[in-house]
C-alpha atoms as a PDB file:
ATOM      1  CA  UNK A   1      -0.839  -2.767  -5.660  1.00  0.00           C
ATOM      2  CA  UNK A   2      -0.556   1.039  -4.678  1.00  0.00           C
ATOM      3  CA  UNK A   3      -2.253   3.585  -6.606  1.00  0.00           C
ATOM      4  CA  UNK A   4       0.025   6.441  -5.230  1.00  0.00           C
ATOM      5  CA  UNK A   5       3.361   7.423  -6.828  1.00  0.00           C
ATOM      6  CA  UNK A   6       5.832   8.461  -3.929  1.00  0.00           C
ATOM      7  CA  UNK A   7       9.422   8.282  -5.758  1.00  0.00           C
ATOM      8  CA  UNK A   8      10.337  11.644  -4.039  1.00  0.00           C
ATOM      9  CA  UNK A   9       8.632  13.357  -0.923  1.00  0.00           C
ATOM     10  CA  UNK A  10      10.152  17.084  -0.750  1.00  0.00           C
ATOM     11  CA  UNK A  11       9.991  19.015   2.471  1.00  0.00           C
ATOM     12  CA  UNK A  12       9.296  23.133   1.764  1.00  0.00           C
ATOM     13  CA  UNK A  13       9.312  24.651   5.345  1.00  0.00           C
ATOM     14  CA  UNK A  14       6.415  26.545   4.871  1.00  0.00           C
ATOM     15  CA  UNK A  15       6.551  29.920   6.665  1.00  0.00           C
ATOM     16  CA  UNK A  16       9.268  30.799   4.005  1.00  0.00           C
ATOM     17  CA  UNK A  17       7.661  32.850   1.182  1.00  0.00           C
ATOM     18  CA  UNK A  18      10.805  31.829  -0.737  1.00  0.00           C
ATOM     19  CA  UNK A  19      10.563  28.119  -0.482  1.00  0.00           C
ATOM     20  CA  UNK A  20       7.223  28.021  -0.929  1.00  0.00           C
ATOM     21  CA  UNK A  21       7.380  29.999  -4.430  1.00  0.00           C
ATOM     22  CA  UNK A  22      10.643  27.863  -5.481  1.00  0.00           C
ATOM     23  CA  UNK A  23       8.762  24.792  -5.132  1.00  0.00           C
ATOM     24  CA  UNK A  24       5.975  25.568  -7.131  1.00  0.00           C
ATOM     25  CA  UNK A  25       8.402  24.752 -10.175  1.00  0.00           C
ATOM     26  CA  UNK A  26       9.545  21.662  -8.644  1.00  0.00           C
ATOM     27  CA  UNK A  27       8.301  18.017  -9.833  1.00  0.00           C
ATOM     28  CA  UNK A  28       8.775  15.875  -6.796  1.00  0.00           C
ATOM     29  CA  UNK A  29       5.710  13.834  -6.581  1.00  0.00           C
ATOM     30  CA  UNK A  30       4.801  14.752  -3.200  1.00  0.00           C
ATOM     31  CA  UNK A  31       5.204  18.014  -1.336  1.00  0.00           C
ATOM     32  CA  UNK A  32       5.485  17.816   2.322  1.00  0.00           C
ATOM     33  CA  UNK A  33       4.289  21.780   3.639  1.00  0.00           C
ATOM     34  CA  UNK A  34       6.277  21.927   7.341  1.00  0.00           C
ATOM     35  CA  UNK A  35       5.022  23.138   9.975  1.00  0.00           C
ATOM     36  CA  UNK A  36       6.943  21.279  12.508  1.00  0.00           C
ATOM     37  CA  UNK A  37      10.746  20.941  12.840  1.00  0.00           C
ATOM     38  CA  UNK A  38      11.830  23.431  10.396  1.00  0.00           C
ATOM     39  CA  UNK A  39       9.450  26.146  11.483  1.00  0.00           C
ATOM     40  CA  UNK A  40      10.714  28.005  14.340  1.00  0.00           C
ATOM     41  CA  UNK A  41      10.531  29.869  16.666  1.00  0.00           C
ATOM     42  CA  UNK A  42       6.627  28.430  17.592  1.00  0.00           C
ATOM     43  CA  UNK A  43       5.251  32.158  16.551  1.00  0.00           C
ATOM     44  CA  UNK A  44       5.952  30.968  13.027  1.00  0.00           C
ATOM     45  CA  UNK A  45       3.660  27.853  12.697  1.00  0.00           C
ATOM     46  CA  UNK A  46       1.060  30.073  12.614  1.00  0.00           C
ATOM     47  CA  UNK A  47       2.679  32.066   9.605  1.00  0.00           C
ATOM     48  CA  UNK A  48       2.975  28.435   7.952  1.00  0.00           C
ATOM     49  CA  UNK A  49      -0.697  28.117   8.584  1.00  0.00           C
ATOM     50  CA  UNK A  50      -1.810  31.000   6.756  1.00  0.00           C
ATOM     51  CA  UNK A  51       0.449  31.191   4.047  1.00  0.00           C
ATOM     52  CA  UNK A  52      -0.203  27.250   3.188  1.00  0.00           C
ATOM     53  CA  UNK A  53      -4.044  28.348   2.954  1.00  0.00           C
ATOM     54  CA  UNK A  54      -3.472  31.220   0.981  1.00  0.00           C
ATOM     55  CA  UNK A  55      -0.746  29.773  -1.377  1.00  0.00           C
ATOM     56  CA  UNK A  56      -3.376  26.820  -2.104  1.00  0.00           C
ATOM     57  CA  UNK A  57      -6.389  28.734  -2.108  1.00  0.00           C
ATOM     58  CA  UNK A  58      -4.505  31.211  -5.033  1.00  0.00           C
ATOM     59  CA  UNK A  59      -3.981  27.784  -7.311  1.00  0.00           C
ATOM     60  CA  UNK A  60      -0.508  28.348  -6.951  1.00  0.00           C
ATOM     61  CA  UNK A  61       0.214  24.445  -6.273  1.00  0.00           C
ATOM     62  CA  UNK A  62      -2.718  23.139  -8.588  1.00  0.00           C
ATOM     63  CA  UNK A  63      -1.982  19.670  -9.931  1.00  0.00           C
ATOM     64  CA  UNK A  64       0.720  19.134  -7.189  1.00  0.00           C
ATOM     65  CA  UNK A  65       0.496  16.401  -4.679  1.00  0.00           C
ATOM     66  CA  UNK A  66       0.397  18.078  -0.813  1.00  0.00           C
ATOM     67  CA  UNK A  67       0.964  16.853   2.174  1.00  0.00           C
ATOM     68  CA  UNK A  68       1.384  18.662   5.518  1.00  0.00           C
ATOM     69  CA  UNK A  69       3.796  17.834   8.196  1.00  0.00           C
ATOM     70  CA  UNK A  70       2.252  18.833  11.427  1.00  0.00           C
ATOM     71  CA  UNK A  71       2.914  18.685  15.191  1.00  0.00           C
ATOM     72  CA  UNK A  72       2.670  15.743  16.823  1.00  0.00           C
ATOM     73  CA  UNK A  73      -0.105  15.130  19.659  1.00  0.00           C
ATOM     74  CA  UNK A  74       1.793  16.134  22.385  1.00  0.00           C
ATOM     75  CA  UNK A  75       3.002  19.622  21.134  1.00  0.00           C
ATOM     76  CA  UNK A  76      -0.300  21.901  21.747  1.00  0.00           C
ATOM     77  CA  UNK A  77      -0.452  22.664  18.321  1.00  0.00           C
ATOM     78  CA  UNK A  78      -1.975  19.788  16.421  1.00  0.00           C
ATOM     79  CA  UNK A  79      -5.280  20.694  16.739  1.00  0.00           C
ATOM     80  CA  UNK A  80      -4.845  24.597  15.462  1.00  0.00           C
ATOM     81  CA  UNK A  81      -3.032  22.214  12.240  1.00  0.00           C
ATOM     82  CA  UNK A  82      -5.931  20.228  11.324  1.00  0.00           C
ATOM     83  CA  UNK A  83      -9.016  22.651  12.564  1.00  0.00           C
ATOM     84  CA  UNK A  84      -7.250  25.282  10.311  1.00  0.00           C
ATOM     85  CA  UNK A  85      -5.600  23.331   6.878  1.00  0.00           C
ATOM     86  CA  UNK A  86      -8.510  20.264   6.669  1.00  0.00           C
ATOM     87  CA  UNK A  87      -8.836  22.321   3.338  1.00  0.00           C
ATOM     88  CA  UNK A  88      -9.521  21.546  -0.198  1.00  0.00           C
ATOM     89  CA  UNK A  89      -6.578  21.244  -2.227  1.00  0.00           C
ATOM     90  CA  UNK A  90      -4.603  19.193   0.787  1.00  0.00           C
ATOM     91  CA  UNK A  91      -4.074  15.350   0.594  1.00  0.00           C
ATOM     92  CA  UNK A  92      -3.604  14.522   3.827  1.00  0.00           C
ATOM     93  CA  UNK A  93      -0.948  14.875   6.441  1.00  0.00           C
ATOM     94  CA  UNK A  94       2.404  13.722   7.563  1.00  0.00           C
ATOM     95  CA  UNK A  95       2.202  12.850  11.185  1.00  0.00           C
ATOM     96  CA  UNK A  96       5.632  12.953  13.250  1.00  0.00           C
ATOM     97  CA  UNK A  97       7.329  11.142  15.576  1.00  0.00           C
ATOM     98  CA  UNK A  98       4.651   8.175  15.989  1.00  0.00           C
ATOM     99  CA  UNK A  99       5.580   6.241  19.188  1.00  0.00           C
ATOM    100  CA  UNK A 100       2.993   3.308  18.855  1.00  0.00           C
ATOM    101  CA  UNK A 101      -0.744   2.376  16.620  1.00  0.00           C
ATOM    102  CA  UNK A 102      -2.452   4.462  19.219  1.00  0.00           C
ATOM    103  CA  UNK A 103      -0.940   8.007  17.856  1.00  0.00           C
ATOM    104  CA  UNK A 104      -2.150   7.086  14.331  1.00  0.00           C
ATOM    105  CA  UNK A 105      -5.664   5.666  15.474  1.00  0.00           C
ATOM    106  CA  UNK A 106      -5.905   9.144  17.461  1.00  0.00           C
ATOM    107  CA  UNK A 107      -5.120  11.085  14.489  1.00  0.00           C
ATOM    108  CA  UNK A 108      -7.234   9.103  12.501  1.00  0.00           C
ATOM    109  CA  UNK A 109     -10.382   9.879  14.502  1.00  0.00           C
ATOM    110  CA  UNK A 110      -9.725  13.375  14.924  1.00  0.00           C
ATOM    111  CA  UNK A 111      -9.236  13.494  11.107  1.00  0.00           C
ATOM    112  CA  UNK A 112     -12.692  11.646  11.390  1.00  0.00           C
ATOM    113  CA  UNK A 113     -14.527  14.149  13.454  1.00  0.00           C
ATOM    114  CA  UNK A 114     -13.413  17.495  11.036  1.00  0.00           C
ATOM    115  CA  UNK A 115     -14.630  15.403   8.505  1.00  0.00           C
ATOM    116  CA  UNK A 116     -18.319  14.120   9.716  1.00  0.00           C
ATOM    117  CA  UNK A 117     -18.929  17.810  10.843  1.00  0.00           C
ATOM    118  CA  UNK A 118     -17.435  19.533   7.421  1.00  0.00           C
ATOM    119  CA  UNK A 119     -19.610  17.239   5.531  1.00  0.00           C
ATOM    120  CA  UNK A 120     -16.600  15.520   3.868  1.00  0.00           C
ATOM    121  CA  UNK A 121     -16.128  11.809   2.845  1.00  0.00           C
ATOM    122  CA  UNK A 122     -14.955   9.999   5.775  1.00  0.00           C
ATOM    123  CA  UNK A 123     -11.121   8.949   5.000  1.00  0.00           C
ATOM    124  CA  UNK A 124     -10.953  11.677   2.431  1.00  0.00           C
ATOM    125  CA  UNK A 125      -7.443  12.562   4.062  1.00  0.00           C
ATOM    126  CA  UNK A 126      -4.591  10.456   4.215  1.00  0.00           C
ATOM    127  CA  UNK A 127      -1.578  10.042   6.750  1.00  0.00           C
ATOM    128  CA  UNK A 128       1.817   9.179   6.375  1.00  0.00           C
ATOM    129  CA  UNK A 129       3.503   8.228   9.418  1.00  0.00           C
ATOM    130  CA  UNK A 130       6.711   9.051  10.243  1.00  0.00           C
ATOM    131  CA  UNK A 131       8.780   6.663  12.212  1.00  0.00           C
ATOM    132  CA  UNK A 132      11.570   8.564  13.912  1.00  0.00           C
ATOM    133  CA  UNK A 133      11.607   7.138  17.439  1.00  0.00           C
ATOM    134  CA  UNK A 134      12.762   4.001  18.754  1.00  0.00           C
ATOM    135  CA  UNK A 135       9.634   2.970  20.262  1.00  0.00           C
ATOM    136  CA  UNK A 136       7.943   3.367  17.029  1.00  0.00           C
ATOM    137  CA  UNK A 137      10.048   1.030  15.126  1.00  0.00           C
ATOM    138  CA  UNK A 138       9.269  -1.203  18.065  1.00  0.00           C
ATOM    139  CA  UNK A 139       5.523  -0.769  17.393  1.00  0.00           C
ATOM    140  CA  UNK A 140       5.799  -0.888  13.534  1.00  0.00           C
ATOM    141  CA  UNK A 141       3.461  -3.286  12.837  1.00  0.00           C
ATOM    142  CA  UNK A 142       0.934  -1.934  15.582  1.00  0.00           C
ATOM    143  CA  UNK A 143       1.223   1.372  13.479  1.00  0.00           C
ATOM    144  CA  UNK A 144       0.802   0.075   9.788  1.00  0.00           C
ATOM    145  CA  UNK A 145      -2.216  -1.543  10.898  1.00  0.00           C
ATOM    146  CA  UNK A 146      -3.717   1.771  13.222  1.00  0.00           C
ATOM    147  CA  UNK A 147      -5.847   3.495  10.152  1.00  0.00           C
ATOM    148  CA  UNK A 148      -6.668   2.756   7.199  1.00  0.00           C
ATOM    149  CA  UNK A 149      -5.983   5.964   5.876  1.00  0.00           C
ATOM    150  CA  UNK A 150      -2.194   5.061   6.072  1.00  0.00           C
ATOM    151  CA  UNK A 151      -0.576   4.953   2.659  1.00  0.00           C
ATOM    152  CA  UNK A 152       2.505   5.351   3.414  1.00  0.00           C
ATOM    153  CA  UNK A 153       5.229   4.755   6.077  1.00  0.00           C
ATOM    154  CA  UNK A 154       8.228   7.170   6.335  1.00  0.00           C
ATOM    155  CA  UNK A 155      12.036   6.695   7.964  1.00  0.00           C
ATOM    156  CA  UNK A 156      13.217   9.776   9.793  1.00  0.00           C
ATOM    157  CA  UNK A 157      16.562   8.649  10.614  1.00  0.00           C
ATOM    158  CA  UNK A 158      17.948  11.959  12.402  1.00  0.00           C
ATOM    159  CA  UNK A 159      15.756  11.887  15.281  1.00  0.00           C
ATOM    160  CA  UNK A 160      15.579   7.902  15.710  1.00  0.00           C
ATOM    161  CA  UNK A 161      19.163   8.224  16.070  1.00  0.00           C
ATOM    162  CA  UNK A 162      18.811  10.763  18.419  1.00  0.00           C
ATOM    163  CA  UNK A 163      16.248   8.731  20.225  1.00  0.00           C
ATOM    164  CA  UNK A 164      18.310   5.826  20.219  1.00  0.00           C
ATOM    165  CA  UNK A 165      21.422   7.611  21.610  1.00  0.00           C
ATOM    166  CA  UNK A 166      23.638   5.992  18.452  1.00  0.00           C
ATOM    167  CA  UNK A 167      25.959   7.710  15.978  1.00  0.00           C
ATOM    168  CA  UNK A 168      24.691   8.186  12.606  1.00  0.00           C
ATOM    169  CA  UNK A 169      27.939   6.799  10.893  1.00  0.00           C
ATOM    170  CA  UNK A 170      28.959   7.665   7.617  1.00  0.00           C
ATOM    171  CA  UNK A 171      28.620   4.186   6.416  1.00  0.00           C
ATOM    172  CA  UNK A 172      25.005   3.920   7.426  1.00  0.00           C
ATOM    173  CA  UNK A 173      25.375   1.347   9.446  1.00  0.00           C
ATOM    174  CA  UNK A 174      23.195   2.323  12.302  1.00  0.00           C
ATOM    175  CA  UNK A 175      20.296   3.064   9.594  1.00  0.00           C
ATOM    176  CA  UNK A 176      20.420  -0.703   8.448  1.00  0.00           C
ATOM    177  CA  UNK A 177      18.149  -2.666  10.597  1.00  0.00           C
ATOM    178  CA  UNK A 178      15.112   0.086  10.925  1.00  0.00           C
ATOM    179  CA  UNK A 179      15.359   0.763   7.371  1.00  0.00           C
ATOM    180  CA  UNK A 180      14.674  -2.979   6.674  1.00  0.00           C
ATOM    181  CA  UNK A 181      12.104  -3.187   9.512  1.00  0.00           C
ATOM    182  CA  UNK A 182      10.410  -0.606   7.949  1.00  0.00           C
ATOM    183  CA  UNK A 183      10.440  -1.641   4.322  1.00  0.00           C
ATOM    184  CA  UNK A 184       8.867  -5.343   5.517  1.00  0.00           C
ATOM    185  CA  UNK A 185       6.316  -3.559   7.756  1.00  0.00           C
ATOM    186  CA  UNK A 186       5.273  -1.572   4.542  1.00  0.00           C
ATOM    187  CA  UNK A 187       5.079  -4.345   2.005  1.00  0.00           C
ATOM    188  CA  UNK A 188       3.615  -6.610   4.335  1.00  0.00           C
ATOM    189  CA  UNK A 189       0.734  -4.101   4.495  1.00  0.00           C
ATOM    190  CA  UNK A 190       0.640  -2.758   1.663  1.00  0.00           C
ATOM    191  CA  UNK A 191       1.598   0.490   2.250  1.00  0.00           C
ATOM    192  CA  UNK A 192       4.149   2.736   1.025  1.00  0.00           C
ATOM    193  CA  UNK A 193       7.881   2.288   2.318  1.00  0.00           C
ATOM    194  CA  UNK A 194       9.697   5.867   1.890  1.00  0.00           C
ATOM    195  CA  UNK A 195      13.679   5.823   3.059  1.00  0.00           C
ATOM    196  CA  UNK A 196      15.202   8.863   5.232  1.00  0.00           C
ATOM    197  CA  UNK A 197      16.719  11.915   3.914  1.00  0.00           C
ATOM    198  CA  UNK A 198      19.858  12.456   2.786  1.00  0.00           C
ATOM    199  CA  UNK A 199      21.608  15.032   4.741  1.00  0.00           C
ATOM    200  CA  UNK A 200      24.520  15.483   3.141  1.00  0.00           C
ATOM    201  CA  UNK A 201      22.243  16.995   0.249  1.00  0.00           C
ATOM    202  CA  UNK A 202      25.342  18.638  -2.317  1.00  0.00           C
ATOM    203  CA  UNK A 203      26.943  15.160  -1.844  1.00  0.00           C
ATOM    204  CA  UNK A 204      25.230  13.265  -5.282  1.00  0.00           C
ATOM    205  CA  UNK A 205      27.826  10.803  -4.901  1.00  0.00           C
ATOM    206  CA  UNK A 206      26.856   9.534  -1.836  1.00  0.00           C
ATOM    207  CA  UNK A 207      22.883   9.917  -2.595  1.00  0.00           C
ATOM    208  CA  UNK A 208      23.516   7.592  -4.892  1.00  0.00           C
ATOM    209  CA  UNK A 209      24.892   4.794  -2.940  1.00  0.00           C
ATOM    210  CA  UNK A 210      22.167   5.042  -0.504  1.00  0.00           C
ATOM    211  CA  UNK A 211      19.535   4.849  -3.549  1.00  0.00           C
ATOM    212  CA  UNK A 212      20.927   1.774  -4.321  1.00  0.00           C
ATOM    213  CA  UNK A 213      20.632   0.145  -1.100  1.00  0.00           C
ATOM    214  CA  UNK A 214      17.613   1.676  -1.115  1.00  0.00           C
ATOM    215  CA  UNK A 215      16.203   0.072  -3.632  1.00  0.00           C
ATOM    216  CA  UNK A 216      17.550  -3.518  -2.361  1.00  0.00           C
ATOM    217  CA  UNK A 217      15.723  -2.772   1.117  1.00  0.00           C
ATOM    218  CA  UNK A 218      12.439  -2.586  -1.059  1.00  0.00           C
ATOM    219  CA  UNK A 219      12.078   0.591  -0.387  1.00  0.00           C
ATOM    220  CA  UNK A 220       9.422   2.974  -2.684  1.00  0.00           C
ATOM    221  CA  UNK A 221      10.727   6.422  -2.184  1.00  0.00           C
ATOM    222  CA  UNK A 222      12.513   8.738  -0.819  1.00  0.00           C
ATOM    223  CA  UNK A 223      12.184  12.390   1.286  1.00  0.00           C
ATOM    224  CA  UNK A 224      14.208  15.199  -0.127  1.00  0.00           C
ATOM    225  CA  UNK A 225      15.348  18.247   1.299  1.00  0.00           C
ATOM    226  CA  UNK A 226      16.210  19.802  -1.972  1.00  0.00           C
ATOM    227  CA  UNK A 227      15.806  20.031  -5.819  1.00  0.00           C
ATOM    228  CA  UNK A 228      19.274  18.854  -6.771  1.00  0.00           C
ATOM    229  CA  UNK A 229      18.502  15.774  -5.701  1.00  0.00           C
ATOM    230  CA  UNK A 230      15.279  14.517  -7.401  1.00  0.00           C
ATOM    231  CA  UNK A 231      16.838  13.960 -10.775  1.00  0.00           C
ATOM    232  CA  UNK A 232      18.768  11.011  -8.886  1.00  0.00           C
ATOM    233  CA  UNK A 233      16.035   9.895  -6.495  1.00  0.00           C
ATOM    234  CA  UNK A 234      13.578   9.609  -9.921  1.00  0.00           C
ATOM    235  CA  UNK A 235      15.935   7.224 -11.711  1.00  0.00           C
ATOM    236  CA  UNK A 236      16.607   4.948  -9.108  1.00  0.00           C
ATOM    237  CA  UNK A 237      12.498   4.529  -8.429  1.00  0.00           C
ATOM    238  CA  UNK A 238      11.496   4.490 -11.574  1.00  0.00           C
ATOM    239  CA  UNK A 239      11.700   1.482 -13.736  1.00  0.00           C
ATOM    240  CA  UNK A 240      14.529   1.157 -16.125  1.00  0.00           C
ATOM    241  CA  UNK A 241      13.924   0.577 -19.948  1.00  0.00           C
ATOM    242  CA  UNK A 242      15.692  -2.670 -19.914  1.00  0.00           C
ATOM    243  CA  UNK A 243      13.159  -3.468 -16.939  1.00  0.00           C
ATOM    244  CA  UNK A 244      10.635  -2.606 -18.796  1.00  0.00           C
ATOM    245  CA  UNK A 245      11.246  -4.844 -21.668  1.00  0.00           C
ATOM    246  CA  UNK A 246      11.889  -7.920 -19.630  1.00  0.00           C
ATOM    247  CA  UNK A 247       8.814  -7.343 -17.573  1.00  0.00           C
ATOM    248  CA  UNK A 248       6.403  -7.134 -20.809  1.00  0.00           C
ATOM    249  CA  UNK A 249       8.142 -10.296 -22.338  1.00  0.00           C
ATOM    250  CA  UNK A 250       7.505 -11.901 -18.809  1.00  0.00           C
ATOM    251  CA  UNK A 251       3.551 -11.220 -19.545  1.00  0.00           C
ATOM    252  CA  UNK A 252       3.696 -11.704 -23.235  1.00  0.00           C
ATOM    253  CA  UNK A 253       5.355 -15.421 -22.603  1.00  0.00           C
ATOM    254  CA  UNK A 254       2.514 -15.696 -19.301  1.00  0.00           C
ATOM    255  CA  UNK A 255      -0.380 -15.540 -21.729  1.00  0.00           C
ATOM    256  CA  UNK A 256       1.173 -17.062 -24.270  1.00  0.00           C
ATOM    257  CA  UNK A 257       1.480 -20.127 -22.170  1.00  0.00           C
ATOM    258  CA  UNK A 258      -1.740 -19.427 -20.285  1.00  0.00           C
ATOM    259  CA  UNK A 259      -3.299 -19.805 -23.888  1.00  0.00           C
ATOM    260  CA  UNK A 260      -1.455 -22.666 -24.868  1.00  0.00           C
ATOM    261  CA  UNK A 261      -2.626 -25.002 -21.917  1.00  0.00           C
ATOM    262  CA  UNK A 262       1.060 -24.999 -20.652  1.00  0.00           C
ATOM    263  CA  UNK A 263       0.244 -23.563 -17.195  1.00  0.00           C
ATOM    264  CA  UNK A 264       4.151 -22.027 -16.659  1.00  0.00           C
ATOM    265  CA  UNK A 265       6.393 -20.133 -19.305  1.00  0.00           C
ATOM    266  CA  UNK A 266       9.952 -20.444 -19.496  1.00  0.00           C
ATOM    267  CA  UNK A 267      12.334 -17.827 -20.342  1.00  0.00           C
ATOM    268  CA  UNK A 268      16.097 -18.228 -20.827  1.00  0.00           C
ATOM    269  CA  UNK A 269      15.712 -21.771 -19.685  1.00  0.00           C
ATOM    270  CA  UNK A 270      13.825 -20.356 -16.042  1.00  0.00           C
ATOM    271  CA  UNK A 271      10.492 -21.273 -15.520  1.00  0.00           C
ATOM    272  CA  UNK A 272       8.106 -18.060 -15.190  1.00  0.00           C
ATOM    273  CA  UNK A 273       6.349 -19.129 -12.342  1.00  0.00           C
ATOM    274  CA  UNK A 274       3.473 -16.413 -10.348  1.00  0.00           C
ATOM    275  CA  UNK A 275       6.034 -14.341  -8.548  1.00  0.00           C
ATOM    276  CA  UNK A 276       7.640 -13.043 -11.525  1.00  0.00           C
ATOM    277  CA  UNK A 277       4.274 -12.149 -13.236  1.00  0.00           C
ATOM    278  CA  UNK A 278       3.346 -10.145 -10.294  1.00  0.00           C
ATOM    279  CA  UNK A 279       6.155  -8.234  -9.768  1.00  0.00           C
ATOM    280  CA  UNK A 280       5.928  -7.679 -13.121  1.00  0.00           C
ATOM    281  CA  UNK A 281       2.297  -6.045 -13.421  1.00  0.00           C
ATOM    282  CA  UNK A 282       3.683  -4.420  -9.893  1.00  0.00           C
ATOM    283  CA  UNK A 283       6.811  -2.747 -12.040  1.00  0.00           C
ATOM    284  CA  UNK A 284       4.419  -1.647 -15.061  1.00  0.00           C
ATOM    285  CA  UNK A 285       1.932  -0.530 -13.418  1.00  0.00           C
ATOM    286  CA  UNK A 286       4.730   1.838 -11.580  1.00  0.00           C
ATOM    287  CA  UNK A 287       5.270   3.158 -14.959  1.00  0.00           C
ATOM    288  CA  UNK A 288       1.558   3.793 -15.995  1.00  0.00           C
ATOM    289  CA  UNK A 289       1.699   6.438 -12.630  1.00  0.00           C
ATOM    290  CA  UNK A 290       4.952   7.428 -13.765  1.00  0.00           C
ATOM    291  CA  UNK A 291       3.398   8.125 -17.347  1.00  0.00           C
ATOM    292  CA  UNK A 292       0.020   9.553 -16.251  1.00  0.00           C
ATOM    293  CA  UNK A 293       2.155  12.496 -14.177  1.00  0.00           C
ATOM    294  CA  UNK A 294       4.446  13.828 -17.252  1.00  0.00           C
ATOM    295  CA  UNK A 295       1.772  13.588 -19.208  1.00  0.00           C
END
């Protein structure tokens, strides 16, 4: 079971003085610093660099989850990413547009070599791919297996689209079949599955439809572009109370029977048979993370 909660992932592009200070109020689980697409022009990754080091280093995001979204392998400016922000205070990294398991075993060993010369713990940093190109999607399982690092895969539908030369239809179509490749590649690795943005962000209406689909694909999570939307995003990945309840009378009649010599429970005339008890120590155990971050 995964020890990470990842309901919401929220991007703050992070050359911006003002979205950096507006999201050190905001309770996404995950902050994703950018320093790739949404910083521009190039002169301004370096202005991401510096204020991500300073805003950390002055406890401004203390207690907050962050990742960093740098540039891929083939941009010239990966290495300037990690030499400079492989810095206390940072979780690991969000690494863009994978294409196959060899981009994420690269970054993995570079990650590997700032580490064994800083004196840190070897796989103290973490990665979170993101799968925005067709060939990735292609290479999924290649890539969930690459590091072991990886706790988490992530759906960046814009560019796959892009990649793919499709149309991003307002019915989602076109999103259906890599979303569900994704969320299998994740479970079936036990890694993270986290759905695409929503880019229509001031549209709750349809946010919500895709976070129920979203939650049918088996999907963990979701990456946000803005505030407004994590109220939503946090109900539909968070266990309901009615869940809840049925999930700890699913235990309670499990070790009741257990006890009893009966081997399997039954419950409303179903038997209670080792798929339901897991999924429900899977769903509580959700809530103990949920719990142990309001606390």
């Amino acid at each position: 079971m995964n020890e990470y909660l990842m309901r919401s992932l929220m991007f703050v592009p992070a050359h911006s003085d003002k979205f950096m200070q507006n999201a050190t109020n905001v309770n996404a689980d995950v902050l994703i610093f950018d320093i790739e697409d949404s910083v521009q022009p190039i002169e301004n990754k370096q202005v991401a660099r510096v204020k991500i080091i300073n805003y950390i280093k002055e406890g401004k995001f203390q207690g907050k989850v962050i990742y960093l979204r740098i540039n891929d392998r083939e941009s010239g400016e990966l290495l300037k990413d990690v030499t400079q922000l492989c810095i206390e205070g940072v979780t690991g990294f969000m690494y863009p547009k994978a294409k196959s398991g060899d981009d994420i075993y690269f970054f993995d060993k570079l990650l590997e070599t700032i580490e064994y010369e800083r004196g840190i713990e070897i796989g103290h940093y973490k990665i979170i791919a993101l799968i925005e190109t067709t060939s990735a999607v292609v290479n999924i399982q290649e890539i969930c297996t690459a590091s072991k690092r990886l706790v988490a895969i992530a759906y960046g539908s814009e560019d796959f689209i892009t990649d793919l030369e499709g149309i991003h239809d307002e019915e989602h179509i076109s999103l259906f079949t890599p979303r569900a490749l994704i969320a299998m590649a994740a479970r079936a690795n036990n890694i993270i599955p986290i759905d695409t943005v929503h880019v229509r962000v001031k549209d709750l209406e349809d946010l919500e439809k895709n976070l129920i689909l979203s939650r049918k694909l088996g999907f963990e999570g979701m990456l946000v572009l803005s505030p407004v939307e994590l109220p939503l995003v946090h109900q539909y990945y968070s266990p309901r109370e009615s869940e809840v309840t049925y999930f700890n009378e699913i235990l309670r009649l499990d070790e009741e029977a257990r006890k009893s010599g009966k081997g399997v429970a039954i419950m409303n005339g179903k038997f209670v048979g080792p798929p339901f008890v897991l999924q429900a120590k899977k769903i509580l155990k959700k809530l103990e993370l949920i719990n142990s971050k309001n606390q």
